[in-house]
C-alpha atoms as a PDB file:
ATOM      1  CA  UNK A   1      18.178  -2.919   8.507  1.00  0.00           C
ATOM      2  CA  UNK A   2      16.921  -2.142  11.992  1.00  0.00           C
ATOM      3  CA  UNK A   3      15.231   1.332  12.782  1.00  0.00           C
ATOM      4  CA  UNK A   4      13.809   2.197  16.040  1.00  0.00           C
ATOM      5  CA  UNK A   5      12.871   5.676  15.077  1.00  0.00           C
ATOM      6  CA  UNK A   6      14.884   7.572  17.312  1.00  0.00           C
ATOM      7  CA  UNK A   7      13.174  10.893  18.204  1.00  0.00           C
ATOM      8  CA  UNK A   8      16.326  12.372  19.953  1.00  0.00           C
ATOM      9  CA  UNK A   9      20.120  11.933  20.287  1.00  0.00           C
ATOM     10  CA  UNK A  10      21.067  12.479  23.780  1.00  0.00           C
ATOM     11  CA  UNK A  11      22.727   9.303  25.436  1.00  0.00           C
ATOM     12  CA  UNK A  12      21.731   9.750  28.741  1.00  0.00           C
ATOM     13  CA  UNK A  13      17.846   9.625  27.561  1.00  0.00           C
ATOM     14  CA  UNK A  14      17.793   5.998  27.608  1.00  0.00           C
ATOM     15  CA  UNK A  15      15.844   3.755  25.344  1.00  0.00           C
ATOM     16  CA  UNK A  16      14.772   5.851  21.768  1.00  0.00           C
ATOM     17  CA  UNK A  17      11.079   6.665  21.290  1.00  0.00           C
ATOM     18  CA  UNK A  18      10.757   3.805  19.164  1.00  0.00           C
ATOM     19  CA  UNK A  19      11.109   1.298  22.134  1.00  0.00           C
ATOM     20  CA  UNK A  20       9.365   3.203  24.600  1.00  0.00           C
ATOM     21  CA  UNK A  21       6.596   3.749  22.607  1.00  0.00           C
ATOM     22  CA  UNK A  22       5.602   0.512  21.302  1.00  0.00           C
ATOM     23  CA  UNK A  23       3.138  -2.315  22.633  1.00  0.00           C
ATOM     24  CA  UNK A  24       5.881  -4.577  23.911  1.00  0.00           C
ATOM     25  CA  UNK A  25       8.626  -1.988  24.702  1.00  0.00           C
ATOM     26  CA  UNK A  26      11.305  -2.178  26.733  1.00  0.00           C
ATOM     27  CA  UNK A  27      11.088  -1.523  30.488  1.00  0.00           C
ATOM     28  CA  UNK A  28      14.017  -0.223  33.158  1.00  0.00           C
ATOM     29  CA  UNK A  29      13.037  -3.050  35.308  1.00  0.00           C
ATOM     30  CA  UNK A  30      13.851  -5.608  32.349  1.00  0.00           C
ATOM     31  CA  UNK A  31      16.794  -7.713  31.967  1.00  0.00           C
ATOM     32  CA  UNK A  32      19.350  -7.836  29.197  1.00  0.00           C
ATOM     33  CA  UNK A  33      18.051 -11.265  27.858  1.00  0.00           C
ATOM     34  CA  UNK A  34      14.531  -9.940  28.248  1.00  0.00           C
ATOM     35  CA  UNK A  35      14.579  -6.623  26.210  1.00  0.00           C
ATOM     36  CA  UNK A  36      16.956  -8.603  23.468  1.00  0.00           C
ATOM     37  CA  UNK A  37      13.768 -10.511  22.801  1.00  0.00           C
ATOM     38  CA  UNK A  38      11.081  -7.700  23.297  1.00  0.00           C
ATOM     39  CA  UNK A  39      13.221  -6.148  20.632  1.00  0.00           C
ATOM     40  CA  UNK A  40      13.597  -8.515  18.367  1.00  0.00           C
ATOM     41  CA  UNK A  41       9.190  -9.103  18.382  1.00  0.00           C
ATOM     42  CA  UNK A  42       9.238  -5.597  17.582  1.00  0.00           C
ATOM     43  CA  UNK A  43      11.691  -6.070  14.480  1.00  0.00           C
ATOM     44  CA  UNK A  44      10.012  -9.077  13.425  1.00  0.00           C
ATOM     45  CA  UNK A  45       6.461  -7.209  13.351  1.00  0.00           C
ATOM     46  CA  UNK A  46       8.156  -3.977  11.870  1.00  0.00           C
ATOM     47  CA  UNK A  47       9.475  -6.434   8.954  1.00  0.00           C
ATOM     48  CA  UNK A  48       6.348  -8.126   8.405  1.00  0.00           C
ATOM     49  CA  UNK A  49       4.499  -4.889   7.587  1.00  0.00           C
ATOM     50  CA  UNK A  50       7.199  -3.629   5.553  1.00  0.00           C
ATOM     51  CA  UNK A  51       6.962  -6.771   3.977  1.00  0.00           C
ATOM     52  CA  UNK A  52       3.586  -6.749   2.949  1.00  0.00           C
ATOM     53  CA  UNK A  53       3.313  -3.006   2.015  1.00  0.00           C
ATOM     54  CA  UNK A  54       6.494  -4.244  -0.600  1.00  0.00           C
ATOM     55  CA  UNK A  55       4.061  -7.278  -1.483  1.00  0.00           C
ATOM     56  CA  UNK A  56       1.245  -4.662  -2.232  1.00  0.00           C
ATOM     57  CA  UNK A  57       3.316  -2.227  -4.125  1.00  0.00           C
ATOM     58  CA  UNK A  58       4.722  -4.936  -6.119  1.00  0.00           C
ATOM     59  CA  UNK A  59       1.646  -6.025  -7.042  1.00  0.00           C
ATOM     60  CA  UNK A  60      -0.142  -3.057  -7.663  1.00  0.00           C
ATOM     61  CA  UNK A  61      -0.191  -2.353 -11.537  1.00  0.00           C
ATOM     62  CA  UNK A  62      -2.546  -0.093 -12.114  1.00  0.00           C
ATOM     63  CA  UNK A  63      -1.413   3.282 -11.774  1.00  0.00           C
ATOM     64  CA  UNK A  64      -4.033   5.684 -12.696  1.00  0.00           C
ATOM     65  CA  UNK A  65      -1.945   8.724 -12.245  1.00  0.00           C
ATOM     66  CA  UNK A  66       0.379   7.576 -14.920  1.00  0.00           C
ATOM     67  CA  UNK A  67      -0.079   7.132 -18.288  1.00  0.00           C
ATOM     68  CA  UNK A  68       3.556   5.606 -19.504  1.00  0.00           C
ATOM     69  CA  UNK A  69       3.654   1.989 -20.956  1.00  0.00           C
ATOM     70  CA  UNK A  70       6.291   1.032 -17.886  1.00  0.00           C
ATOM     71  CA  UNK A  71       3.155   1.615 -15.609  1.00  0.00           C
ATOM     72  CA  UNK A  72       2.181  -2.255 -15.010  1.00  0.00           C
ATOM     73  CA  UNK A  73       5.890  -3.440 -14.612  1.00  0.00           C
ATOM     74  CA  UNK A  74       7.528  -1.164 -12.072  1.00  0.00           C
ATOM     75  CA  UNK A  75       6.769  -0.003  -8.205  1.00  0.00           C
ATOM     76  CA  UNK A  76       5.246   3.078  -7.438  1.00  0.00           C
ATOM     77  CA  UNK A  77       8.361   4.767  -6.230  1.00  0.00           C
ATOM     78  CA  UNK A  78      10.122   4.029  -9.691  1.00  0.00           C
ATOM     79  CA  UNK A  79       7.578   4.897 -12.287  1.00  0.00           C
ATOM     80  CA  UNK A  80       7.162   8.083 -10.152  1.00  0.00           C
ATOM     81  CA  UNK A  81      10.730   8.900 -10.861  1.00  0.00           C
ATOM     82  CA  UNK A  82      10.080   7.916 -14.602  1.00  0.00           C
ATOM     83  CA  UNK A  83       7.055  10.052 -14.735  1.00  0.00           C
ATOM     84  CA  UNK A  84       8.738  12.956 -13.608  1.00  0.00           C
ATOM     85  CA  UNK A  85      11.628  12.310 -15.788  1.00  0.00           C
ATOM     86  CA  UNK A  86       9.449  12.364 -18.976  1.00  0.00           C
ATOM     87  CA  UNK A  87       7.657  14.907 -18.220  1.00  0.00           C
END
């Protein structure tokens, strides 16, 4: 799913924060074929890092803050839910 982390929602603004703010974002003075692929570098380094926090989080099985047996097999998110659920 593509997210450009809009910061507003008036049309006539022009690009969202998202693209305006980032490294590679997308100009006025660009054309349409142009900001397509400045766009698409941005997704593709937005799901990279998404990618490797999931990697990370995946991997990561020891929770210190929890002391349930599902601890070593679930993300963080989940046995946060669980934790608070038991207790």
């Amino acid at each position: 799913m593509r997210h450009f982390d809009t910061s507003h929602s008036s049309a006539h603004e022009g690009t969202n924060h998202g693209l305006k703010s980032h490294s590679a974002g997308v100009q006025a003075m660009m054309d349409v074929d142009l900001s397509a692929q400045t766009m698409n570098t941005q997704t593709n380094i937005r799901v990279a890092e998404c990618e490797e926090f999931i990697f990370h989080d995946a991997t990561r099985t020891h929770k210190k803050w929890s002391n349930l047996p599902t601890a070593p097999y679930t993300v963080t998110v989940a046995e946060g839910l669980i934790n608070h659920m038991m207790s």
